[in-house]
N, C-alpha and C. Protein backbone atom coordinates (compact mmCIF):
# COMPACT_ATOMS: atom_id res chain seq x y z
N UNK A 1 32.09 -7.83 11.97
CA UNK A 1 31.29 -6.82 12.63
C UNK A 1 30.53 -7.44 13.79
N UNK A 2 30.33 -7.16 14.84
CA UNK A 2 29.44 -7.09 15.75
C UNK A 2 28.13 -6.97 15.86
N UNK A 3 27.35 -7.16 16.85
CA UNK A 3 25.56 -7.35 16.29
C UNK A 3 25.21 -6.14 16.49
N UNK A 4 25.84 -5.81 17.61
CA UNK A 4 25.49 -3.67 17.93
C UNK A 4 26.04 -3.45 16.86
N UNK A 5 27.16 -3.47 15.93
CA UNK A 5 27.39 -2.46 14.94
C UNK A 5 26.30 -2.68 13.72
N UNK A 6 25.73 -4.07 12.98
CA UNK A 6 25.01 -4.31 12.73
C UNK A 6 23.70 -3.50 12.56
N UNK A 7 23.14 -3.68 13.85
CA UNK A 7 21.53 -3.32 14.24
C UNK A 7 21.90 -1.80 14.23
N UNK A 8 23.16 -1.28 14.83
CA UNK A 8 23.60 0.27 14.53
C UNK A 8 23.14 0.80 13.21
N UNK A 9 23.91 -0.19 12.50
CA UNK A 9 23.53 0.55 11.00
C UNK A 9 22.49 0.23 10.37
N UNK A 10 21.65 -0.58 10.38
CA UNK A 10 20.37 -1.14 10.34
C UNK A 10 19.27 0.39 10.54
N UNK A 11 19.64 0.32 12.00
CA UNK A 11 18.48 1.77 12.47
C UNK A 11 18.82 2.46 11.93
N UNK A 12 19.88 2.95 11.46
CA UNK A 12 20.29 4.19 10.49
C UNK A 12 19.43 4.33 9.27
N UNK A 13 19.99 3.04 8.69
CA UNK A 13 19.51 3.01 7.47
C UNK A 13 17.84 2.77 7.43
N UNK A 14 16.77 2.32 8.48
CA UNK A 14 15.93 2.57 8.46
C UNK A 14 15.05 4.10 9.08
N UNK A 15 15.68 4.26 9.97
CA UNK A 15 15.44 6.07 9.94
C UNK A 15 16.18 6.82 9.29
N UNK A 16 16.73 6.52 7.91
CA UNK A 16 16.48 7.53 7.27
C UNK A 16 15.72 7.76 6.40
N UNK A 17 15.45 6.11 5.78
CA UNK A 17 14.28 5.99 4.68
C UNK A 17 12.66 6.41 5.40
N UNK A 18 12.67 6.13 6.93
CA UNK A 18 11.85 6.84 7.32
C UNK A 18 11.45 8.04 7.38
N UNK A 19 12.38 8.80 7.59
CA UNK A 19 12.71 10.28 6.98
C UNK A 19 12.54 10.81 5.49
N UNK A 20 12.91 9.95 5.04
CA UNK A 20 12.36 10.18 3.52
C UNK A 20 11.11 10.02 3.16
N UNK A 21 10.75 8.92 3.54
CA UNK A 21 9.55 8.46 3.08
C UNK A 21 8.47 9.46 3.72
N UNK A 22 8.64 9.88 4.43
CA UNK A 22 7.78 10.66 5.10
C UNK A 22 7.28 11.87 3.99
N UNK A 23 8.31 12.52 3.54
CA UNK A 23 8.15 13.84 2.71
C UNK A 23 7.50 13.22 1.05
N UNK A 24 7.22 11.96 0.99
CA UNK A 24 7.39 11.61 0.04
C UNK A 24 6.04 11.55 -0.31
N UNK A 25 5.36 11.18 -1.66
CA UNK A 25 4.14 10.30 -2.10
C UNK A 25 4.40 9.22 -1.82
N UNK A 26 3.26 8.06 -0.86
CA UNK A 26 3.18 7.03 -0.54
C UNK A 26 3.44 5.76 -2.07
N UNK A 27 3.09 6.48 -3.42
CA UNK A 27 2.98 5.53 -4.41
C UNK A 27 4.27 6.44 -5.57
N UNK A 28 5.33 7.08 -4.88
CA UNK A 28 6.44 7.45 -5.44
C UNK A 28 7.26 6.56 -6.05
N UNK A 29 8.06 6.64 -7.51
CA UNK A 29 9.13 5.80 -7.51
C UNK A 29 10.53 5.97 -6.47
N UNK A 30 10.60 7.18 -6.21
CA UNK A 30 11.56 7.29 -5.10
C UNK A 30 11.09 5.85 -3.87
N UNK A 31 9.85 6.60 -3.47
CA UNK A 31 9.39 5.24 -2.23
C UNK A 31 9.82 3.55 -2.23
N UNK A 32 9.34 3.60 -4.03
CA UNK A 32 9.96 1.96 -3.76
C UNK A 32 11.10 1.57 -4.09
N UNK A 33 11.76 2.45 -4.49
CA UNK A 33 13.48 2.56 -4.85
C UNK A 33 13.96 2.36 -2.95
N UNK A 34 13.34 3.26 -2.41
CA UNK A 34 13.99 3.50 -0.81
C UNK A 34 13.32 2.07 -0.24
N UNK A 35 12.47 1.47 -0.59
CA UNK A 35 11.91 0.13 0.71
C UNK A 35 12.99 -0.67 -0.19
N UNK A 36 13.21 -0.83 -1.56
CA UNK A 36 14.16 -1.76 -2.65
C UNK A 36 15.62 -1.85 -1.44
N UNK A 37 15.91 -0.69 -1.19
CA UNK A 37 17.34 0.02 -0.84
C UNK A 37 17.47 -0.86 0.61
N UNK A 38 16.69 -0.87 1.37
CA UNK A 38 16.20 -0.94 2.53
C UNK A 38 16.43 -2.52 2.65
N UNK A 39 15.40 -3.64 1.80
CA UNK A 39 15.53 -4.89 2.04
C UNK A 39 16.55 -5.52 1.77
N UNK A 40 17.70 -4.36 0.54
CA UNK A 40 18.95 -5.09 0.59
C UNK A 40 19.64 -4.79 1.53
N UNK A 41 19.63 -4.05 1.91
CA UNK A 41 20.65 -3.33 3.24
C UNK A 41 20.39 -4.50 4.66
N UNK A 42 18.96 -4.85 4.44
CA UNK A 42 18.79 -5.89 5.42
C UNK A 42 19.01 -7.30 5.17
N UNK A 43 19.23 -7.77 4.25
CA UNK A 43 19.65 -8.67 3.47
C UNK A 43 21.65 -9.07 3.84
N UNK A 44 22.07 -7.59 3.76
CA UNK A 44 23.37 -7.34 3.46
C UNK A 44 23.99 -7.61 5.76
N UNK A 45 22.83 -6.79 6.43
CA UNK A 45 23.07 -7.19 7.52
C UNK A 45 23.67 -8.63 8.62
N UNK A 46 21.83 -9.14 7.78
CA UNK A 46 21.96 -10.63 8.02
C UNK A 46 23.28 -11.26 7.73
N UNK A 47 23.48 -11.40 6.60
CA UNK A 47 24.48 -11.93 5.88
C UNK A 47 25.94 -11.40 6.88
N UNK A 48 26.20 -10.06 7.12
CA UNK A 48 27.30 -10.02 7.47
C UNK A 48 27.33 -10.34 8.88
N UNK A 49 26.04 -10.33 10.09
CA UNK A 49 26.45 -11.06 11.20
C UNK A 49 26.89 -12.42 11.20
N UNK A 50 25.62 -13.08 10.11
CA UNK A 50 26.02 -14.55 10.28
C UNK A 50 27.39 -14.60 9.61
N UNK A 51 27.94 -14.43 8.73
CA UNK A 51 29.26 -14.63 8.06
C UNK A 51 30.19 -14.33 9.47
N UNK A 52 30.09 -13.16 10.35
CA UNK A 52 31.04 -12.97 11.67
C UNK A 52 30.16 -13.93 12.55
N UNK A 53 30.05 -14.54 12.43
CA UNK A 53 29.58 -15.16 13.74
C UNK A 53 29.97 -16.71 13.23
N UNK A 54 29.87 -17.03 12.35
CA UNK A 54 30.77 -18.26 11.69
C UNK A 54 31.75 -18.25 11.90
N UNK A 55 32.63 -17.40 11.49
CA UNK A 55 33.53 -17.32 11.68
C UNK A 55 34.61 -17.26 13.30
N UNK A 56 33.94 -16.65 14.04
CA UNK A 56 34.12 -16.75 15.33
C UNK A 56 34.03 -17.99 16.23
N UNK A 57 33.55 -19.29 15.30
CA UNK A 57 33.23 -20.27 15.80
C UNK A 57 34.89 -21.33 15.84
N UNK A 58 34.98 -22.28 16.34
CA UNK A 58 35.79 -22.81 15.97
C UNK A 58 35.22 -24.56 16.15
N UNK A 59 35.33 -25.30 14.94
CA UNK A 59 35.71 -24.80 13.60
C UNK A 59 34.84 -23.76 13.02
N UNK A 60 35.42 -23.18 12.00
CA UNK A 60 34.23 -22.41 11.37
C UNK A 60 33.32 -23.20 10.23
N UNK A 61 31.94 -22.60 10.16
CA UNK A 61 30.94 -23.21 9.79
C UNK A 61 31.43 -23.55 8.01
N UNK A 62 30.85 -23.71 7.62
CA UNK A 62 30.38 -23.80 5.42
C UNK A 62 29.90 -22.01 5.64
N UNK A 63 30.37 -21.17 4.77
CA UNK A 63 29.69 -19.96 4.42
C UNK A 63 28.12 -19.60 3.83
N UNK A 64 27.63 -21.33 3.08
CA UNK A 64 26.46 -21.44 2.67
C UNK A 64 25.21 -21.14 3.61
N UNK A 65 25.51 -21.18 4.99
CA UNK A 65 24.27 -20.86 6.13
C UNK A 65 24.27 -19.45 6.03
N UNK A 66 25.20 -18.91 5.90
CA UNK A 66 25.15 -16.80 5.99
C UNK A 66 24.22 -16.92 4.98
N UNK A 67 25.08 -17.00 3.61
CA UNK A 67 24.11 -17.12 2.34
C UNK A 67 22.52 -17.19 1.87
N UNK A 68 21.85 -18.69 2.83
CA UNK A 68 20.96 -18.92 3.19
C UNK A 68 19.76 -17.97 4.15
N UNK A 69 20.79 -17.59 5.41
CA UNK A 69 19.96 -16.88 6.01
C UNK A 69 19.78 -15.62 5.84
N UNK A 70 21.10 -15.07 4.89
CA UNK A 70 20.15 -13.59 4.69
C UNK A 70 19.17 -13.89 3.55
N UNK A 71 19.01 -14.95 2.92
CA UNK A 71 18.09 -15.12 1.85
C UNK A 71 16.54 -15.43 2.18
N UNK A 72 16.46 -16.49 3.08
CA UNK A 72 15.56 -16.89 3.38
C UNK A 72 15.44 -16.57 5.38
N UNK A 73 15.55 -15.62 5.76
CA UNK A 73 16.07 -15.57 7.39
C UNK A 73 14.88 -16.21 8.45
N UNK A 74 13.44 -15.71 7.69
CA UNK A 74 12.38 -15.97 9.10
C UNK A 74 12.60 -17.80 8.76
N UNK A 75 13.08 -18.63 8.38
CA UNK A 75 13.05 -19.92 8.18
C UNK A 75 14.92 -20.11 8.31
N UNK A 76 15.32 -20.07 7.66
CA UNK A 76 16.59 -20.61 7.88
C UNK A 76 17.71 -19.94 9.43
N UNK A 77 17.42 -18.41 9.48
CA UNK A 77 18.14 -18.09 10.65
C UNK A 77 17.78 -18.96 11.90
N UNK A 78 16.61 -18.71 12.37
CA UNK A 78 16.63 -19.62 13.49
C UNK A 78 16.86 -21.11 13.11
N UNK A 79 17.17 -21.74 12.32
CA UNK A 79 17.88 -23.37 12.01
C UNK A 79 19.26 -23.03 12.37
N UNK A 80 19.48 -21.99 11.86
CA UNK A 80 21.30 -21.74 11.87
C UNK A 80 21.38 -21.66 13.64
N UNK A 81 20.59 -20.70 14.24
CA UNK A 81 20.73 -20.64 15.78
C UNK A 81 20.91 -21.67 16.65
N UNK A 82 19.68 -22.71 16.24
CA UNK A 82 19.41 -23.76 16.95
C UNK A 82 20.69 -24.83 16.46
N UNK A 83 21.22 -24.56 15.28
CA UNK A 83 22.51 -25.83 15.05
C UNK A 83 23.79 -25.44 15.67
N UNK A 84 23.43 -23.93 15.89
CA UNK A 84 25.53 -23.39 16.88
C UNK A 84 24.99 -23.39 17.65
N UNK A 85 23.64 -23.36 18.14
CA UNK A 85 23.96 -22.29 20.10
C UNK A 85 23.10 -24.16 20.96
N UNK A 86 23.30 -23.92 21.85
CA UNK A 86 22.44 -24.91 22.71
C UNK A 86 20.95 -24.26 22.96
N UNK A 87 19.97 -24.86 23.18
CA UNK A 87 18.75 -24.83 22.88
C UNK A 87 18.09 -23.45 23.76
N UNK A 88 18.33 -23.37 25.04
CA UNK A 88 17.95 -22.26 25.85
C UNK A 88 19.09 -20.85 24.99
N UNK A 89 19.90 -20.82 24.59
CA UNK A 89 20.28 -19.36 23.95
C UNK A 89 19.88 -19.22 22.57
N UNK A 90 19.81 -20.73 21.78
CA UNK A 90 19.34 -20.27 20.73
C UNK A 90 17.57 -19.67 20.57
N UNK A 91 16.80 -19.97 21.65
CA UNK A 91 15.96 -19.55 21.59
C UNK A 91 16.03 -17.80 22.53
N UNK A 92 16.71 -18.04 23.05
CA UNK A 92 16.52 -16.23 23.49
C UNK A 92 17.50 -15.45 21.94
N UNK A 93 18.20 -16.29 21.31
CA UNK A 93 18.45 -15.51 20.11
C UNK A 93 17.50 -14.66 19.27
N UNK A 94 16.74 -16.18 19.28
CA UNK A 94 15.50 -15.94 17.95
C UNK A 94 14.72 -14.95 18.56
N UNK A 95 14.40 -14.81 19.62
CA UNK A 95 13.38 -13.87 20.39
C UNK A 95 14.11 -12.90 20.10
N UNK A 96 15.28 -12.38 20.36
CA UNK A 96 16.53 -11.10 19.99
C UNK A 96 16.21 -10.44 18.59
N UNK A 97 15.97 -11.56 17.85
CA UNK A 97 15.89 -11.14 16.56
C UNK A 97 14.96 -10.81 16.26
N UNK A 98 13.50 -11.04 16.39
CA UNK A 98 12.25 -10.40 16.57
C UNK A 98 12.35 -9.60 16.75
N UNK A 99 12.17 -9.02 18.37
CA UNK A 99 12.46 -7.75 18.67
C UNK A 99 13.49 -6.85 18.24
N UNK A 100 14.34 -7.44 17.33
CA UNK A 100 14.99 -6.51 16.93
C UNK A 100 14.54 -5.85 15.40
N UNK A 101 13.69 -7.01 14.83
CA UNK A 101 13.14 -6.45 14.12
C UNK A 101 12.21 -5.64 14.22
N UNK A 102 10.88 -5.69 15.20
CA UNK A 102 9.99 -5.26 15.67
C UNK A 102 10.58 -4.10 15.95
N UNK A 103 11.50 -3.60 16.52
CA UNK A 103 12.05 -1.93 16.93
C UNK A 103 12.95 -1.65 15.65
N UNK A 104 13.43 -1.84 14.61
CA UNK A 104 13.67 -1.66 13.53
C UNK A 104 12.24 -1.06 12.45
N UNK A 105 11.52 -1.84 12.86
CA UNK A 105 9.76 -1.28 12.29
C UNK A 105 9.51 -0.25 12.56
N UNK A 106 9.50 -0.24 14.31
CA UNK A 106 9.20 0.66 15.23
C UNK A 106 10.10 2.43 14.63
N UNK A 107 11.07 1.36 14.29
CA UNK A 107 12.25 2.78 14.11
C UNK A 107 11.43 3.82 13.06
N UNK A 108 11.37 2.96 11.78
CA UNK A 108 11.13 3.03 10.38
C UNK A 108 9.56 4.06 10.85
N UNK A 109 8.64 3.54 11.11
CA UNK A 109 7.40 4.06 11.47
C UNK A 109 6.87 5.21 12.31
N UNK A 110 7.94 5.35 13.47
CA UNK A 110 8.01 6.72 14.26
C UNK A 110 9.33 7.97 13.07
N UNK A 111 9.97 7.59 12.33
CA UNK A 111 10.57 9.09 11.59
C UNK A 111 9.54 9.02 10.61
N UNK A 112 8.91 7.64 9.72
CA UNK A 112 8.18 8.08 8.44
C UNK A 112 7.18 9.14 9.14
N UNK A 113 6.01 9.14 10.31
CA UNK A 113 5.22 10.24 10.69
C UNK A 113 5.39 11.40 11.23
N UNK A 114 6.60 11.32 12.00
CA UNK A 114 7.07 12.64 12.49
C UNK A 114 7.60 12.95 11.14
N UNK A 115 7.95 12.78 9.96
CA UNK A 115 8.89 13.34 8.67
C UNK A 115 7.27 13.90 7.98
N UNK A 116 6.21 12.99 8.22
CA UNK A 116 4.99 13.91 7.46
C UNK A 116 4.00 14.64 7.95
N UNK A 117 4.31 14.66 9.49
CA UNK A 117 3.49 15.50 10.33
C UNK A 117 4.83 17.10 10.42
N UNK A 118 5.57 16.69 9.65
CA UNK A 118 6.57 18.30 9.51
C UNK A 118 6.47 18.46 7.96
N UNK A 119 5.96 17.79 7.06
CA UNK A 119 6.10 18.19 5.63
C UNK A 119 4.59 18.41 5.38
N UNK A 120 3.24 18.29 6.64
CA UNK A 120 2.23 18.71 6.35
C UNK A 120 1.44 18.19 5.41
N UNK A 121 2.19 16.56 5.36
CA UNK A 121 1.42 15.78 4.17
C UNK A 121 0.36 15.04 4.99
């Protein structure tokens, strides 16, 4: 997969739990079933860029760095960056990835209030 298809489904899957969560009780079991749903899905992301992006390498990497970084990512992803890319891209990576999280938040946080400023909660 690709990093746009990735972060594609990423925002999905966080505006919709935004959407949900919105209509929801803040201390619902639904709620923490949906953030549960959510950190694997982001978990499952990580994992599948870095696994394509290993792979795209030649040679290809040990599979244990995907592994790693969707496990542990704010610490191990950028190690993984800085060991494939040369130093000026692996750092506009890591910055990539921030902000991509940061508008992934962004995502999550603009449907959860528009979802409870329409359910009048």
């Amino acid at each position: 997969m690709r990093t746009k298809q990735v972060l594609l489904l990423l925002a999905a899957a966080y505006a919709i739990t935004g959407l949900v969560a919105g209509f929801l009780d803040r201390y619902s079991r639904v709620q923490g079933l949906l953030e549960y749903l959510v950190s694997i899905a982001m978990v499952a992301g990580i994992y599948v860029w870095c696994r394509s992006d290993m792979l795209r390498q030649s040679p290809p990497r040990s599979g244990r760095w995907a592994l790693w970084s969707a496990l542990f990512p704010p610490v191990v992803l950028p190690v993984y960056l800085f060991r494939t890319r040369p130093p000026g891209v692996a750092f506009k990576s890591v910055a990539k990835g921030i902000a991509a999280y940061v508008g992934l938040t962004v995502v999550f946080v603009v449907t959860a209030i528009g979802a409870s400023l329409l359910s009048g909660a």
